[in-house]
C-alpha atoms as a PDB file:
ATOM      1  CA  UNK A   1      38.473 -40.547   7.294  1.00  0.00           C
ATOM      2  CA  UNK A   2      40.655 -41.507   9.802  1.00  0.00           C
ATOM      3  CA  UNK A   3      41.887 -44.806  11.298  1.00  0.00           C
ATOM      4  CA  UNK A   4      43.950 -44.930  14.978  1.00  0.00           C
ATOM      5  CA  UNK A   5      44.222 -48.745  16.129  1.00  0.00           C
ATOM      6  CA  UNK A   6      44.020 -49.168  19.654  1.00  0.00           C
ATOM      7  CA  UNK A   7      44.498 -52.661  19.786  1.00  0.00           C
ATOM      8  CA  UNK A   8      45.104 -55.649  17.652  1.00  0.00           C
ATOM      9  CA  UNK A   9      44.821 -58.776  19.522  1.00  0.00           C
ATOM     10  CA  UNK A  10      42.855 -61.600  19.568  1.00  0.00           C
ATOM     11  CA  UNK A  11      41.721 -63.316  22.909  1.00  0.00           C
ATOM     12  CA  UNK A  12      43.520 -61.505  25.530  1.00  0.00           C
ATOM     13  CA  UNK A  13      45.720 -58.451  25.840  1.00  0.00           C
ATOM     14  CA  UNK A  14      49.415 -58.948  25.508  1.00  0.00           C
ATOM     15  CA  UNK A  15      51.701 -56.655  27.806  1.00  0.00           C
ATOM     16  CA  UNK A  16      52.020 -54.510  24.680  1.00  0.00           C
ATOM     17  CA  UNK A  17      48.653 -55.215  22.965  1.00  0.00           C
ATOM     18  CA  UNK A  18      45.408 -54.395  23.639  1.00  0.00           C
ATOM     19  CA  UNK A  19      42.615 -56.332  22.041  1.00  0.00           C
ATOM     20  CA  UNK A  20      40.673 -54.989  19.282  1.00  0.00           C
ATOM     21  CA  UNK A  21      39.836 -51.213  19.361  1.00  0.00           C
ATOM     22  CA  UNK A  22      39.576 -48.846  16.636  1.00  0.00           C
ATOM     23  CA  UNK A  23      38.892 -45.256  16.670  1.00  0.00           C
ATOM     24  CA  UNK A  24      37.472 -43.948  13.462  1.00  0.00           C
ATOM     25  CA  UNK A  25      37.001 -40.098  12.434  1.00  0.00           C
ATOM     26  CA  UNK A  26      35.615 -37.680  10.185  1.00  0.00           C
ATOM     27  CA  UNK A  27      34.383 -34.455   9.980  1.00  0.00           C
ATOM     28  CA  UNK A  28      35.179 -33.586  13.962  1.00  0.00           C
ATOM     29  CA  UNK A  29      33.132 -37.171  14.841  1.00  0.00           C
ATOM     30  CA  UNK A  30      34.969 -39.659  16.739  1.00  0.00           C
ATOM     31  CA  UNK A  31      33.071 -43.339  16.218  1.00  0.00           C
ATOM     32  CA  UNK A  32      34.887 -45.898  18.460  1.00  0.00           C
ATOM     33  CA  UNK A  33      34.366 -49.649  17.040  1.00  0.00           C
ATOM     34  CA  UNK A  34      34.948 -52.795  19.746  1.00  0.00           C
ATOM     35  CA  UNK A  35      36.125 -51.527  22.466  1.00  0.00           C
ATOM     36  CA  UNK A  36      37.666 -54.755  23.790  1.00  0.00           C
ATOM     37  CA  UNK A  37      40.110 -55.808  26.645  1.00  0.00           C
ATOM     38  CA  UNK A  38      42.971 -52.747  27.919  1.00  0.00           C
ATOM     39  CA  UNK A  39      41.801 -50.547  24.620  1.00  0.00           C
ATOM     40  CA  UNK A  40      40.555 -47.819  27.305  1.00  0.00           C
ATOM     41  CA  UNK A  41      44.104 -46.851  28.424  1.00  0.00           C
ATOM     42  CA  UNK A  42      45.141 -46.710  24.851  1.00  0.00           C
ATOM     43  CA  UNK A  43      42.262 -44.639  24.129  1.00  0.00           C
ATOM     44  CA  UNK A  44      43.555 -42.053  26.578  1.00  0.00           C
ATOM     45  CA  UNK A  45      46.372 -42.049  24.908  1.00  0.00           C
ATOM     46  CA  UNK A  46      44.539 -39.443  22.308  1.00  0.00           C
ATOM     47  CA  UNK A  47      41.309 -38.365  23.354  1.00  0.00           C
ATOM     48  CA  UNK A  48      39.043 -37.911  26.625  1.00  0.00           C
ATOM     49  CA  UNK A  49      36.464 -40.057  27.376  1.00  0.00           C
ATOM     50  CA  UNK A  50      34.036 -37.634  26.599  1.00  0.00           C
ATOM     51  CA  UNK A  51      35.509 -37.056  23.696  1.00  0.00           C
ATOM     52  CA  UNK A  52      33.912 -40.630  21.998  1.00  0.00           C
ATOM     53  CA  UNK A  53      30.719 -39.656  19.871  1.00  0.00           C
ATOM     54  CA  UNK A  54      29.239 -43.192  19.569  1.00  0.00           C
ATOM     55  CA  UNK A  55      30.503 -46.705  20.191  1.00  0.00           C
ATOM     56  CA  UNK A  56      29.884 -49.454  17.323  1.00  0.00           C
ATOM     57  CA  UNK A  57      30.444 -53.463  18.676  1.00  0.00           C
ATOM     58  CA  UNK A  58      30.532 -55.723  15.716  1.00  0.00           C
ATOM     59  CA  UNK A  59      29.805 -58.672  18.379  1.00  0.00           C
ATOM     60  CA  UNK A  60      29.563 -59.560  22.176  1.00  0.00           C
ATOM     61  CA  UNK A  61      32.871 -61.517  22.809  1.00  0.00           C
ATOM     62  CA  UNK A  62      34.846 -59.622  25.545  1.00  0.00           C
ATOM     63  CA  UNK A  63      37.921 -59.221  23.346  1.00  0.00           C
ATOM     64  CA  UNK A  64      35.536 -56.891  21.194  1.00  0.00           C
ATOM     65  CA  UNK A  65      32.935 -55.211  24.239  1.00  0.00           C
ATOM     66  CA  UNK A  66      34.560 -55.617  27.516  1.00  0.00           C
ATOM     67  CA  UNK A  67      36.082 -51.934  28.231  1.00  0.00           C
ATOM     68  CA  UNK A  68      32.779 -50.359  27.096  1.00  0.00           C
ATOM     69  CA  UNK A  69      32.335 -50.522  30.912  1.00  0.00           C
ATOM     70  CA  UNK A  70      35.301 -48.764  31.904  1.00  0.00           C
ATOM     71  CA  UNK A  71      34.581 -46.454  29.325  1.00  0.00           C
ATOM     72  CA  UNK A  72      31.149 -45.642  30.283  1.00  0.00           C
ATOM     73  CA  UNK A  73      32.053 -45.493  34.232  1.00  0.00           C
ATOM     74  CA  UNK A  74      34.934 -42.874  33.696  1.00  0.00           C
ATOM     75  CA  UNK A  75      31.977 -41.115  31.506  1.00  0.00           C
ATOM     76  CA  UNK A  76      28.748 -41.286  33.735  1.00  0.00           C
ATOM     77  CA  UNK A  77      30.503 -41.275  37.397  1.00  0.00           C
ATOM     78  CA  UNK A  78      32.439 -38.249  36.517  1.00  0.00           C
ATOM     79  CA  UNK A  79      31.576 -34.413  38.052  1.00  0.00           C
ATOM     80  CA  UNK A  80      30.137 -33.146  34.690  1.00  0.00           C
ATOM     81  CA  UNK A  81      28.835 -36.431  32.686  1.00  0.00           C
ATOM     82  CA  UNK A  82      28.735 -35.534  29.223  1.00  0.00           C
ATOM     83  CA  UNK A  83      25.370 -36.163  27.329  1.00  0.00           C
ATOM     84  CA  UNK A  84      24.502 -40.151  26.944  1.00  0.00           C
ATOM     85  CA  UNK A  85      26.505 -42.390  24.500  1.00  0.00           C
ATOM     86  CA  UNK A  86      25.027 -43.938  21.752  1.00  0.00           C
ATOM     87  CA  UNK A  87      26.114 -47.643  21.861  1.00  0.00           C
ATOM     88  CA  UNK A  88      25.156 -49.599  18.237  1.00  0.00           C
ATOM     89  CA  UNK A  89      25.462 -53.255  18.780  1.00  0.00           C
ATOM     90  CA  UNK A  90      23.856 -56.196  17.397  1.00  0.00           C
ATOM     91  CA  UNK A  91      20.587 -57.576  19.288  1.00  0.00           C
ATOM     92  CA  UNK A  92      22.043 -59.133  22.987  1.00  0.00           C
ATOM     93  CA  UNK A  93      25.610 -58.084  22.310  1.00  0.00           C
ATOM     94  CA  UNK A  94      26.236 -55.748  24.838  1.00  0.00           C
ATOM     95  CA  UNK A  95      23.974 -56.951  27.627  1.00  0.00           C
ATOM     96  CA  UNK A  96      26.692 -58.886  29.164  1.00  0.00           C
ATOM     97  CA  UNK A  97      28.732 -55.850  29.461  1.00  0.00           C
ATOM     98  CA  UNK A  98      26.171 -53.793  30.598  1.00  0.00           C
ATOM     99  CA  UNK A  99      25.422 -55.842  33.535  1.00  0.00           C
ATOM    100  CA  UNK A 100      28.285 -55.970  35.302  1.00  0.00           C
ATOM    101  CA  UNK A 101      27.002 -53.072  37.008  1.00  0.00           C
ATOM    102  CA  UNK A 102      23.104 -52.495  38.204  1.00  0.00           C
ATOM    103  CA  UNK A 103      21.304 -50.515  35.756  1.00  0.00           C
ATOM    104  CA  UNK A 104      20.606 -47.749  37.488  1.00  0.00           C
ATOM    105  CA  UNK A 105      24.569 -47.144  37.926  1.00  0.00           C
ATOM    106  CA  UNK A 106      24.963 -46.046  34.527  1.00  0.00           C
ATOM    107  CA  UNK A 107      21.157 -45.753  33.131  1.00  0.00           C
ATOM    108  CA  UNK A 108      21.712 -42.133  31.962  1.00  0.00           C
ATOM    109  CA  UNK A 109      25.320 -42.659  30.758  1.00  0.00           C
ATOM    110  CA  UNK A 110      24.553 -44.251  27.162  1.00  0.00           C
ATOM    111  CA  UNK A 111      22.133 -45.210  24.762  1.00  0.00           C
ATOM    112  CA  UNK A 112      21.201 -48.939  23.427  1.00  0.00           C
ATOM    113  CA  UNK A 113      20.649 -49.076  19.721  1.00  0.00           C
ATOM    114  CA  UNK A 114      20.674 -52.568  18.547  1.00  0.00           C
ATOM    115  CA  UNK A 115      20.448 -53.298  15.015  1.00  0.00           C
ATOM    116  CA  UNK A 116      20.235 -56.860  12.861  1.00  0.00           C
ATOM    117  CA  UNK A 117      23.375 -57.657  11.170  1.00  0.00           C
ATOM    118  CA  UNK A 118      22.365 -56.428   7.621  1.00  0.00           C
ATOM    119  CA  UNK A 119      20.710 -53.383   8.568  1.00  0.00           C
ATOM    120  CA  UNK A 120      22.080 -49.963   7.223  1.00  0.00           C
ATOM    121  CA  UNK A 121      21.826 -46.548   9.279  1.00  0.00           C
ATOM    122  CA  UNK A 122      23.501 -43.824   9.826  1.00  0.00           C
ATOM    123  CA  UNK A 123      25.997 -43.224  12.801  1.00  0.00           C
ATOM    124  CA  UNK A 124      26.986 -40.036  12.468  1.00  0.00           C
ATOM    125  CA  UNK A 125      28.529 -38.697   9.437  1.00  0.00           C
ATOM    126  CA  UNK A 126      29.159 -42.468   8.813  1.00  0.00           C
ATOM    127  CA  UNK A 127      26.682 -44.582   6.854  1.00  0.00           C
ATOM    128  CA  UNK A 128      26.427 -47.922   7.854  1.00  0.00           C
ATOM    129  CA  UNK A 129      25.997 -51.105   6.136  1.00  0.00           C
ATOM    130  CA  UNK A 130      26.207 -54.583   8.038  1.00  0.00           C
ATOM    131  CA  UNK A 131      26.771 -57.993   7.266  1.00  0.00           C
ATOM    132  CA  UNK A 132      26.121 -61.436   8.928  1.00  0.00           C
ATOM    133  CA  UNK A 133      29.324 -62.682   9.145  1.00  0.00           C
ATOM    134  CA  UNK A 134      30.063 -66.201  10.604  1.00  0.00           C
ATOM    135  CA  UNK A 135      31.510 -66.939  14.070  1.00  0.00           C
ATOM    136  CA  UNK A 136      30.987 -68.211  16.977  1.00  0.00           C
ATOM    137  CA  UNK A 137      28.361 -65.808  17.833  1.00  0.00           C
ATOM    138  CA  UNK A 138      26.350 -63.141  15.385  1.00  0.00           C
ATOM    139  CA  UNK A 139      28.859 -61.324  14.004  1.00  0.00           C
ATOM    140  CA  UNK A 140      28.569 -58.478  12.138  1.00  0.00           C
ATOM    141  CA  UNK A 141      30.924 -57.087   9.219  1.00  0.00           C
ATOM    142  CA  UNK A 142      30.594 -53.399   8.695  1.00  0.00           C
ATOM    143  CA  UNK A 143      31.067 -50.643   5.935  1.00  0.00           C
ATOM    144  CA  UNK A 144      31.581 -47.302   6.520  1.00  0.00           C
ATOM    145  CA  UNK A 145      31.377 -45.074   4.042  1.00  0.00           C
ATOM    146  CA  UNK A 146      31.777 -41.365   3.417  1.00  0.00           C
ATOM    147  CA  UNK A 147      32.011 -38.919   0.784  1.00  0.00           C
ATOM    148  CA  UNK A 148      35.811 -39.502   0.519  1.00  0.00           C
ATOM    149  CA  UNK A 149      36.637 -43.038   1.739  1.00  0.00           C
ATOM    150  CA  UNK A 150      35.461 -46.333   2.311  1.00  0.00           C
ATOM    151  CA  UNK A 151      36.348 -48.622   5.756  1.00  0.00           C
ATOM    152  CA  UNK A 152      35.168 -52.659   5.340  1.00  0.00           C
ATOM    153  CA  UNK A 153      35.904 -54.504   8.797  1.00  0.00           C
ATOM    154  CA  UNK A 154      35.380 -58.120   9.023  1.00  0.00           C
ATOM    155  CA  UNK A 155      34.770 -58.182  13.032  1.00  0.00           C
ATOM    156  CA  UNK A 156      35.626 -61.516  13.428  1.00  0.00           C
ATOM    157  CA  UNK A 157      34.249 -63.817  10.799  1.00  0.00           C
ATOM    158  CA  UNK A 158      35.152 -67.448   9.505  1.00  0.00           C
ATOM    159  CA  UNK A 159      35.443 -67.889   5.459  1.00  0.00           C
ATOM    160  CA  UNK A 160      32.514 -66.182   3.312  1.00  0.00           C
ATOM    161  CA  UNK A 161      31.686 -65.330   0.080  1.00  0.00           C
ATOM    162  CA  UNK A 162      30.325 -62.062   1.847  1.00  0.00           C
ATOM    163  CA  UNK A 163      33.733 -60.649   2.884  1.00  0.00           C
ATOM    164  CA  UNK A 164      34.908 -59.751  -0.215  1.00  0.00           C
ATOM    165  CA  UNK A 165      31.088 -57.970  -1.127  1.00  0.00           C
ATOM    166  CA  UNK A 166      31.731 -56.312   1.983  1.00  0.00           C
ATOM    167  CA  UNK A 167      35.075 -54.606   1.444  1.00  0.00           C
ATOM    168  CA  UNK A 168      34.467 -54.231  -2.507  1.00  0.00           C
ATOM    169  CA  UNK A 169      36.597 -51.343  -3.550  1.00  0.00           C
ATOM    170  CA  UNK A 170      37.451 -49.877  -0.282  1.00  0.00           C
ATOM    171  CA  UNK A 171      39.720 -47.981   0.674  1.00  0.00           C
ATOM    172  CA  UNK A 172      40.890 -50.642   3.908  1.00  0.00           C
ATOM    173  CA  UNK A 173      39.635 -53.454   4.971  1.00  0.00           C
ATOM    174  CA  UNK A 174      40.197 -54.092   7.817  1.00  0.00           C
ATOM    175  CA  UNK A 175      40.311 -58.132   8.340  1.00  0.00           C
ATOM    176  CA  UNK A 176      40.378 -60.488  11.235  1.00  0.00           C
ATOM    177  CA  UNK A 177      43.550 -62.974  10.480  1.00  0.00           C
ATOM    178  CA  UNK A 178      43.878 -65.064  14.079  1.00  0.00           C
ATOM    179  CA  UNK A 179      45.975 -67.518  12.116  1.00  0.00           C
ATOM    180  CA  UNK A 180      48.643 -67.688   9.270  1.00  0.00           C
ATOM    181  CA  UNK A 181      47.983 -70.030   7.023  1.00  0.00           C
ATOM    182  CA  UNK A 182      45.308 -72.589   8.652  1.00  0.00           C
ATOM    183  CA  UNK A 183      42.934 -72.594  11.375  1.00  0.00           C
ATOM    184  CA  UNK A 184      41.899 -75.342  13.646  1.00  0.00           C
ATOM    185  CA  UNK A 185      39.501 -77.525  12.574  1.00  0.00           C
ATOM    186  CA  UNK A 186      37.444 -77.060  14.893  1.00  0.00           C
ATOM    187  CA  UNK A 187      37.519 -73.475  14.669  1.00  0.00           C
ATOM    188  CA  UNK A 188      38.099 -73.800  11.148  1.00  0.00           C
ATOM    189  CA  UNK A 189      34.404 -72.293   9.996  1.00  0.00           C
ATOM    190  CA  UNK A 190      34.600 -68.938  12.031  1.00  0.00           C
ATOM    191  CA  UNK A 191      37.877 -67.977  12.297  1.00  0.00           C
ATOM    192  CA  UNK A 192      40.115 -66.529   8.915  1.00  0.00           C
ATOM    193  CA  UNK A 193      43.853 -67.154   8.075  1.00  0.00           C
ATOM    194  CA  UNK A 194      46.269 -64.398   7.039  1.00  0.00           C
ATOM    195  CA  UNK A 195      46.534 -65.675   3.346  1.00  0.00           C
ATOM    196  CA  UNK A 196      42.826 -66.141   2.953  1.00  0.00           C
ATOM    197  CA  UNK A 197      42.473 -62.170   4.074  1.00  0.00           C
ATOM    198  CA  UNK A 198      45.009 -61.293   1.738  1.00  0.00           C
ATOM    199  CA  UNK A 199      42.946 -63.391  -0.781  1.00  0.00           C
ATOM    200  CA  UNK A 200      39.978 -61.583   0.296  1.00  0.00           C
ATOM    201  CA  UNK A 201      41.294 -58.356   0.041  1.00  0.00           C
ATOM    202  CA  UNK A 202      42.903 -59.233  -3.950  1.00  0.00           C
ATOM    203  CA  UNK A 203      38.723 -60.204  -4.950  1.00  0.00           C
ATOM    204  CA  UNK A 204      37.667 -57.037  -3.217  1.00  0.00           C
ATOM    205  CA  UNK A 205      39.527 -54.637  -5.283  1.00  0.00           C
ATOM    206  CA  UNK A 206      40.465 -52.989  -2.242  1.00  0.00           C
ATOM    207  CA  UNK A 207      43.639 -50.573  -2.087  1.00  0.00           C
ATOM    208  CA  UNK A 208      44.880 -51.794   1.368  1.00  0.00           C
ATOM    209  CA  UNK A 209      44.656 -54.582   4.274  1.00  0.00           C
ATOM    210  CA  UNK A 210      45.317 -54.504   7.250  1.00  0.00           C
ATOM    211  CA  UNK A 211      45.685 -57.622   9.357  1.00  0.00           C
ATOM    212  CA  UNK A 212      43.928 -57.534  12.907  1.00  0.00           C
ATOM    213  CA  UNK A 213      43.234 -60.258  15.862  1.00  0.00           C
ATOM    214  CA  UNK A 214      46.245 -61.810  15.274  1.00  0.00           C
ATOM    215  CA  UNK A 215      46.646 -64.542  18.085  1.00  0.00           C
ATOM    216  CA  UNK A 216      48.720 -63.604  20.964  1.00  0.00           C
ATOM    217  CA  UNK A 217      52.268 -64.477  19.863  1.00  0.00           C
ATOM    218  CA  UNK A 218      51.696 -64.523  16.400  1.00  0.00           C
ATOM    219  CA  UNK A 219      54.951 -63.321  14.497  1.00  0.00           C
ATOM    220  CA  UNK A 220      52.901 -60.317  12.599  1.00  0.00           C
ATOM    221  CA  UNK A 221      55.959 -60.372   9.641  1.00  0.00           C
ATOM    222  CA  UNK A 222      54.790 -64.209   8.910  1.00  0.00           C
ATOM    223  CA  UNK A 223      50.857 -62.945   8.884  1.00  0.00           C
ATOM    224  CA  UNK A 224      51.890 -59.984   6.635  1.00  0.00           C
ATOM    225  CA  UNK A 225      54.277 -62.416   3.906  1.00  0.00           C
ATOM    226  CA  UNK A 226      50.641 -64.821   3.903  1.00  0.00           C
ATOM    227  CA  UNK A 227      48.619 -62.082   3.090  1.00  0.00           C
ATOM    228  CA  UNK A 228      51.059 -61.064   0.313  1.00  0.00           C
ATOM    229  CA  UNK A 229      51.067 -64.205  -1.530  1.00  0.00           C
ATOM    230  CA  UNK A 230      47.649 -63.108  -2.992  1.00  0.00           C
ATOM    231  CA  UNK A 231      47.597 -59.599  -2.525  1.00  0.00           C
ATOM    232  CA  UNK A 232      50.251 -57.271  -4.246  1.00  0.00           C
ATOM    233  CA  UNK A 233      48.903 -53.681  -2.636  1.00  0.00           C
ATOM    234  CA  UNK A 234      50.083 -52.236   0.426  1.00  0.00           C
ATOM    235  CA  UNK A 235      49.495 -54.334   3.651  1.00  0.00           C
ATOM    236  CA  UNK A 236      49.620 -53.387   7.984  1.00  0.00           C
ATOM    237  CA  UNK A 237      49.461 -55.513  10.534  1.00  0.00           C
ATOM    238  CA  UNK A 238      47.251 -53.936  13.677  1.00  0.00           C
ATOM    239  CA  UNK A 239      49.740 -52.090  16.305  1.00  0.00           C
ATOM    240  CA  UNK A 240      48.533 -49.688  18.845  1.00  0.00           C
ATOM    241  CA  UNK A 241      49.111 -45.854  17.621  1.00  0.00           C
ATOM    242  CA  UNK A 242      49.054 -46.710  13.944  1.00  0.00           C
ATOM    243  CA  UNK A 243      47.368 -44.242  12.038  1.00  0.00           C
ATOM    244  CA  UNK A 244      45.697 -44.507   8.506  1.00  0.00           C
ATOM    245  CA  UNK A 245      44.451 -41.430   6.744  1.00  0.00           C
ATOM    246  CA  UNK A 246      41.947 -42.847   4.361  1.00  0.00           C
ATOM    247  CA  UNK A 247      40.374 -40.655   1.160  1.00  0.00           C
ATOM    248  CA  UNK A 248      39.631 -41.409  -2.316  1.00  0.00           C
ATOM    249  CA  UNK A 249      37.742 -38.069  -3.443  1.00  0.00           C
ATOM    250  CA  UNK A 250      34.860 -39.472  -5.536  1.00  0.00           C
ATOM    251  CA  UNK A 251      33.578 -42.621  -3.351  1.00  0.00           C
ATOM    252  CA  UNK A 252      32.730 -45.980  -3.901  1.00  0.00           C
ATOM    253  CA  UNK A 253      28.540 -47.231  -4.431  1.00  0.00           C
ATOM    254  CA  UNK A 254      27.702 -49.440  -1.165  1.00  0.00           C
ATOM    255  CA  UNK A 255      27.024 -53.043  -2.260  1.00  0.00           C
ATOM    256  CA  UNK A 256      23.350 -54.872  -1.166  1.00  0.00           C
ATOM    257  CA  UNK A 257      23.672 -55.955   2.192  1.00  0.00           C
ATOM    258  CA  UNK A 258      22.520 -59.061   3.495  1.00  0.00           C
END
């Protein structure tokens, strides 16, 4: 399994970061997870459009969705579209994306399968387990798990016991930090800290972390020294182009979801 960040920023793009974007592969499938703000030109970067198997969105802010439309344009308005996209997104996540253009525009250019966070399917050689993770909005936390690796990613999520189920003994996890070492108050119970994803990470058992959805300016070395005050295995801050090979060889069991 394969990691390639495409962006790393929470909010809003920076003029050298996208927002969150991930492309995931394995086995010759290409899974692209929150396609958010400027992640389409970085996307380009490696791959054709039509080169995306399916899209995952863990929720509907536009830091996570909003170049799904780009994405599907360049894909259905092209001379030879290539066959519809599956698009997995929690119930109502995507609809604001999907109508910023009428529905017949791009009607044959993907696929809608929503799913309750704590579902598990299949996307591809990928099997999928969700979580309910809190935010602002439903949020879901996903595993992905193969024959030779495990991927946990938070989406974005405030503090939960759940995290740590998620990402038990994966390979990554792949966790939302917006802040250092304390949130807001007022965004205090959906929104996690650098040292409490590092803490995460150390209860997981997990054999890496890397730090995503920083806040635009956020000094990544002071995210990455929180994080290491709990946990002592390597540690990455989100950049785009950076490239994770994951594989164990025997696997990890999926936790219960919910």
């Amino acid at each position: 399994m394969r990691l390639t960040v495409l962006g790393g920023c929470g909010a809003w793009p920076t003029a050298r970061q996208a927002c969150s974007g991930y492309l995931v592969e394995h086995e010759g499938f290409r899974l692209l997870i929150d396609p958010g703000y400027a992640t389409l030109p970085r996307l380009l970067d490696h791959h054709t459009v039509d080169a995306i198997d399916a899209v995952l969105i863990s929720h509907g802010h536009p830091d996570h969705c909003a170049d799904l439309n780009p994405l599907l344009r360049a894909r259905g308005l092209s001379d030879t579209p290539p066959p519809a996209l599956p698009v997995h997104a929690p119930r109502g996540a995507a609809d604001a994306v999907l109508a910023l253009d009428k529905p017949s525009m791009l009607a044959d250019a993907y696929r809608l399968r929503e799913f309750q966070p704590g579902d598990r399917f299949d996307i591809g050689p990928f099997r999928t387990d969700t979580w309910l993770l809190p935010h602002f909005v439903p949020n879901a936390g996903v595993r992905l798990t193969t024959p030779e690796a495990v991927l946990a990613y938070t989406g974005d999520t405030g503090p939960s016991p759940d995290v740590p189920r998620l990402a038990r003994g994966a390979d990554l996890l792949l966790s939302e930090a917006t802040y250092v070492h304390e949130v807001p108050t007022a965004d205090a119970p959906y929104l996690l800290t650098a040292r409490l994803a590092g803490q995460y990470a150390s209860q997981a058992g997990a054999a890496r972390l890397m730090l995503t959805h920083l806040w635009p300016g956020t000094d990544p070395n002071a995210a990455h020294e929180a994080a290491a005050e709990a946990f002592r295995s390597p540690i990455d801050v989100a950049a785009p182009g950076l490239v994770t090979d994951l594989a164990h060889g025997s696997g990890h069991p999926a936790p219960t979801t919910g």
